[in-house]
N, C-alpha and C. Protein backbone atom coordinates (compact mmCIF):
# COMPACT_ATOMS: atom_id res chain seq x y z
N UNK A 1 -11.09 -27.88 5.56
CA UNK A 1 -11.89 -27.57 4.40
C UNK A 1 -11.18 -26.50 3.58
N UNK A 2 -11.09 -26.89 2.05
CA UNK A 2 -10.16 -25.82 1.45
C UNK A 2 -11.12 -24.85 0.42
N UNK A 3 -10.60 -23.74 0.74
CA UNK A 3 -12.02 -22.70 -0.08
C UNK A 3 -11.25 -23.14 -1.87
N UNK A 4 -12.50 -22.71 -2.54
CA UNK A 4 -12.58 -22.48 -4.01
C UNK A 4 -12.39 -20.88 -4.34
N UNK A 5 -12.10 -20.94 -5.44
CA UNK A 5 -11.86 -19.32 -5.86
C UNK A 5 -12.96 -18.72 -5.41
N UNK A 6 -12.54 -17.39 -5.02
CA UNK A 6 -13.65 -16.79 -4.34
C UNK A 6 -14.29 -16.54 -2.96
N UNK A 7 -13.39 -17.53 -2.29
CA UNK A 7 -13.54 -18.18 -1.06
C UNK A 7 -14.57 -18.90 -0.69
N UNK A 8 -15.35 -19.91 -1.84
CA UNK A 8 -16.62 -20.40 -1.37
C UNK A 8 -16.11 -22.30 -0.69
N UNK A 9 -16.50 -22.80 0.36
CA UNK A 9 -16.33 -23.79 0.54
C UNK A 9 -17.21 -25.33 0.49
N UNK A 10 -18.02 -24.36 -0.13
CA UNK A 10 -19.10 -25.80 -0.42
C UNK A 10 -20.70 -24.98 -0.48
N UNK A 11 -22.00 -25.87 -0.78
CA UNK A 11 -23.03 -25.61 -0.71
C UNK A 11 -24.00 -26.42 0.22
N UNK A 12 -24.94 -25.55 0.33
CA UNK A 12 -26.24 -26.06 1.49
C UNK A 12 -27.55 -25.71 0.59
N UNK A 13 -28.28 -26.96 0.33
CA UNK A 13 -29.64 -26.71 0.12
C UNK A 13 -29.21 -25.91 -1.40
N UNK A 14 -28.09 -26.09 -2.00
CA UNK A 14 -27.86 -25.46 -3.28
C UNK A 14 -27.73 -24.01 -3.07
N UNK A 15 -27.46 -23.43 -2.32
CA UNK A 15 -26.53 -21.92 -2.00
C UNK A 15 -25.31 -22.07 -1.49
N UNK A 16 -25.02 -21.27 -1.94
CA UNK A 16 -23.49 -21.52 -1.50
C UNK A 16 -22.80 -20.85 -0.44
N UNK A 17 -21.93 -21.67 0.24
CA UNK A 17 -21.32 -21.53 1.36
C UNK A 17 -20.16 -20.85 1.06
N UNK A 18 -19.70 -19.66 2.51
CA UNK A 18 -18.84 -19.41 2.59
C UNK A 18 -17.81 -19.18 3.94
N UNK A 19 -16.92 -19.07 4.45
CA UNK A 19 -16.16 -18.66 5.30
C UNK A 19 -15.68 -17.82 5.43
N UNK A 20 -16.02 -17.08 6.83
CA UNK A 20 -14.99 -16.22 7.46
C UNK A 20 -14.69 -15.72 8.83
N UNK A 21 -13.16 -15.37 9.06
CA UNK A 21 -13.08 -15.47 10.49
C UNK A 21 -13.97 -14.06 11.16
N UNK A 22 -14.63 -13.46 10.76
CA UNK A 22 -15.19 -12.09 10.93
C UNK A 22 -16.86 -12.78 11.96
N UNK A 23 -16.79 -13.80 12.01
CA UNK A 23 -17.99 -14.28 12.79
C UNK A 23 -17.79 -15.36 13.60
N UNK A 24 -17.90 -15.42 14.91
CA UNK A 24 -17.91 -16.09 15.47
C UNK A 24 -17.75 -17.89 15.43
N UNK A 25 -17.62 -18.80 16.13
CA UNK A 25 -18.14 -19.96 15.82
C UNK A 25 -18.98 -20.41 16.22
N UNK A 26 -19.70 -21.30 15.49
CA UNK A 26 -21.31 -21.62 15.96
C UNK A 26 -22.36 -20.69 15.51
N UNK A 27 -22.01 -19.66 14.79
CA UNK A 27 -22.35 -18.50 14.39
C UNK A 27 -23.24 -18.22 13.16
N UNK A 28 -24.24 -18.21 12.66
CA UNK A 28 -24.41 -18.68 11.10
C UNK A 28 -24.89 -17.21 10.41
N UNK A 29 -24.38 -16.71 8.78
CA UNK A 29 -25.96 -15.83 8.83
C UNK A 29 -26.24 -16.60 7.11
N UNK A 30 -27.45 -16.53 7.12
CA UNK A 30 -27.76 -16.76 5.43
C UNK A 30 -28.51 -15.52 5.11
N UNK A 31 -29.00 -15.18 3.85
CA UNK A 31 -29.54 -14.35 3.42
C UNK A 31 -29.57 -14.12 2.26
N UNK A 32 -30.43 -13.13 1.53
CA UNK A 32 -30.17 -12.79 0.49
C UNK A 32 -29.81 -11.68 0.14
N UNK A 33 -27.99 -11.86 -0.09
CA UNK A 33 -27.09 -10.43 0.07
C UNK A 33 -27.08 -9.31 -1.11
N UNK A 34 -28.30 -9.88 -2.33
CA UNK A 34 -28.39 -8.40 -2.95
C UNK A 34 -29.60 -7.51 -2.16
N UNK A 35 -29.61 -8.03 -1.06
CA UNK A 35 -30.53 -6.97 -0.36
C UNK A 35 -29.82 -6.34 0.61
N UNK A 36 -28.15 -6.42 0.38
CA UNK A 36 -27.38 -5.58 1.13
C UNK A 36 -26.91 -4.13 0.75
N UNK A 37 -27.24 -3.20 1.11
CA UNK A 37 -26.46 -2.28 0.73
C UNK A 37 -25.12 -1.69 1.26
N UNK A 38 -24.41 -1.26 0.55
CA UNK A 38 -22.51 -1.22 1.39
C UNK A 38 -22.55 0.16 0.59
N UNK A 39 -22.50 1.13 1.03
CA UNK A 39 -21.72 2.23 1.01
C UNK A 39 -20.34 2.88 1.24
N UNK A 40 -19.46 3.29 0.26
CA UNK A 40 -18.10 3.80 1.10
C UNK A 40 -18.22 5.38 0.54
N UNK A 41 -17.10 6.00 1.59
CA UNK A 41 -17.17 7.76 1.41
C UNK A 41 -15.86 7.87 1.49
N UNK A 42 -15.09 9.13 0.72
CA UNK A 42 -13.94 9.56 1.02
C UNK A 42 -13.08 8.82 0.45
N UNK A 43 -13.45 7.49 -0.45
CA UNK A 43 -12.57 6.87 -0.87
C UNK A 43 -10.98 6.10 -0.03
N UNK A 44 -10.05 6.37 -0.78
CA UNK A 44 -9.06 5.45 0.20
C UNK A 44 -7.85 6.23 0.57
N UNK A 45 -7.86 6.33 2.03
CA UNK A 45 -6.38 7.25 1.99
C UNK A 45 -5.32 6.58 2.41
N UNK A 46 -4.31 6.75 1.83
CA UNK A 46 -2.76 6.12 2.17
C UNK A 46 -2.22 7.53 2.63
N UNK A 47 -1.57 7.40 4.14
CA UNK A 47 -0.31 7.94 4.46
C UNK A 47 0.80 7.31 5.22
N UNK A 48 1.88 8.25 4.96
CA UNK A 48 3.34 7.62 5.23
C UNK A 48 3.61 7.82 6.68
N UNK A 49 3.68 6.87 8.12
CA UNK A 49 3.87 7.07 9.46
C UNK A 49 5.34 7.14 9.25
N UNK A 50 5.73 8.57 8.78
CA UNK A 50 7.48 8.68 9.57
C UNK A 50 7.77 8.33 10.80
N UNK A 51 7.17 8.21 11.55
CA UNK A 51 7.28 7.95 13.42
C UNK A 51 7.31 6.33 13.69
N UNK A 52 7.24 5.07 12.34
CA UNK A 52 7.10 4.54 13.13
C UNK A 52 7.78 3.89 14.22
N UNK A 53 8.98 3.54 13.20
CA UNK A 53 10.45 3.31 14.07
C UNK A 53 11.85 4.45 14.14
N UNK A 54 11.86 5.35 14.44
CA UNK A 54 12.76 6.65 14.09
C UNK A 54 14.24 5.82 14.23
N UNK A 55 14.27 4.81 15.20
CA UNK A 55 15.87 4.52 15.78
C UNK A 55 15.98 3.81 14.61
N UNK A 56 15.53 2.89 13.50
CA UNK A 56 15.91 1.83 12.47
C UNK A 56 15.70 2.84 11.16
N UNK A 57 14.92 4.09 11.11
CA UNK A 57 14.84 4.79 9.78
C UNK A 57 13.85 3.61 9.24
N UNK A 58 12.90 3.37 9.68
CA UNK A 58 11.62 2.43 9.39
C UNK A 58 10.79 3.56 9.34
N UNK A 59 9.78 3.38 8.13
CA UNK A 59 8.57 4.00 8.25
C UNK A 59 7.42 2.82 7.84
N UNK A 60 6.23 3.38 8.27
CA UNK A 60 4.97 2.38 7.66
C UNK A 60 3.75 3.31 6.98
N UNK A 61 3.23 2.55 5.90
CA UNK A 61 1.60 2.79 5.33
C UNK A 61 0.67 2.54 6.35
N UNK A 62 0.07 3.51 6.44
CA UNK A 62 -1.47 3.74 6.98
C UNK A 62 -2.51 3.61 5.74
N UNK A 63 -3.45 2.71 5.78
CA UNK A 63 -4.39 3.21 4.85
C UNK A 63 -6.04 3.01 5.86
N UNK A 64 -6.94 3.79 5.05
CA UNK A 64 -8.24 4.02 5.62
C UNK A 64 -9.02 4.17 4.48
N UNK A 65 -10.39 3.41 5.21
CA UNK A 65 -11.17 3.58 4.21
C UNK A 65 -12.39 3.29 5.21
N UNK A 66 -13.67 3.92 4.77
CA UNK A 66 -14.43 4.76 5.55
C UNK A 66 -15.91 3.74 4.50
N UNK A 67 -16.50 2.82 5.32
CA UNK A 67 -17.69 2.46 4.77
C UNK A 67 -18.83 1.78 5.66
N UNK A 68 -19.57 1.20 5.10
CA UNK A 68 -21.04 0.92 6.54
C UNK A 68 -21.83 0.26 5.30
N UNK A 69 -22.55 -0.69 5.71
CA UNK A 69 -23.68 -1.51 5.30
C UNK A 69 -25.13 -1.01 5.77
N UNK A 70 -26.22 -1.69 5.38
CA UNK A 70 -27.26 -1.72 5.67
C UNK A 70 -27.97 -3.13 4.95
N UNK A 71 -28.87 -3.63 5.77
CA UNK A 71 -29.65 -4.21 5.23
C UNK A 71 -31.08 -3.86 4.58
N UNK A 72 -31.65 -3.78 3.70
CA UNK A 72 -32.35 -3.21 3.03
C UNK A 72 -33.89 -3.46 3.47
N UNK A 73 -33.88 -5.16 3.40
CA UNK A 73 -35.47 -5.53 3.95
C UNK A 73 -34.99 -6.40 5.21
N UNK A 74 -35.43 -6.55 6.39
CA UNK A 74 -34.96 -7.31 7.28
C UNK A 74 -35.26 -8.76 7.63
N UNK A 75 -36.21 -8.91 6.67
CA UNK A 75 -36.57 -10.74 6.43
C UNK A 75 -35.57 -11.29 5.44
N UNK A 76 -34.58 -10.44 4.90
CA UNK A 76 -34.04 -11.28 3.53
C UNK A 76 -32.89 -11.67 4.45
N UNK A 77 -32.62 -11.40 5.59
CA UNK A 77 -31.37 -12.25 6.71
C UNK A 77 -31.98 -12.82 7.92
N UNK A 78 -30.90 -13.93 8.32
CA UNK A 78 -31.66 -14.52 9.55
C UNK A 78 -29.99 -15.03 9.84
N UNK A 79 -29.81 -14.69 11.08
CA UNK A 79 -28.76 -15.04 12.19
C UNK A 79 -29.17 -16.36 12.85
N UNK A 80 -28.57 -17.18 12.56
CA UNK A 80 -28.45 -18.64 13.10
C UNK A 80 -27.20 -18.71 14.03
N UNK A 81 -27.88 -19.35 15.41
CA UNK A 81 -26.95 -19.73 16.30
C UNK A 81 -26.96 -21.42 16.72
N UNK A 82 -25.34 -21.94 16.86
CA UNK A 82 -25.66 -23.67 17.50
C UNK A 82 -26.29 -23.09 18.57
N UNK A 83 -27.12 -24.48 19.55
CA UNK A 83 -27.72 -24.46 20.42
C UNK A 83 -26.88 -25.10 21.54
């Protein structure tokens, strides 16, 4: 199945479907996600790991970013599992 911009791969019951590997298989959730709230803090930090490879003079980006959800009303989601 090939996603559409956006990553949507189709619709159910006229909502639209999406994918991702962040959930299980067999796994479902629907909902209604403007009743999600997503918070981030501290914004985004990039630093430089001098350590990562010293013998090749390799270094790597670290980045972090610091955030958490909530669901707002707890009827507007429902976790569907296959049986």
């Amino acid at each position: 199945m090939k996603a559409e911009d956006g990553g949507k791969i189709g619709e159910v019951l006229g909502y639209p479907v999406f994918a991702t590997t962040k959930i299980s298989a067999d796994n479902y959730l629907i909902g209604d996600f403007s009743q999600l709230a997503i918070a981030n803090w501290g914004g985004l930090e990039i630093a430089k790991n001098d350590f990562y490879d010293d013998r090749r003079f390799i270094s790597s980006l670290n980045a972090i970013m610091s955030f958490d959800a909530k669901v707002l009303q707890a009827t507007a989601m429902c976790h569907i599992t296959k049986a």
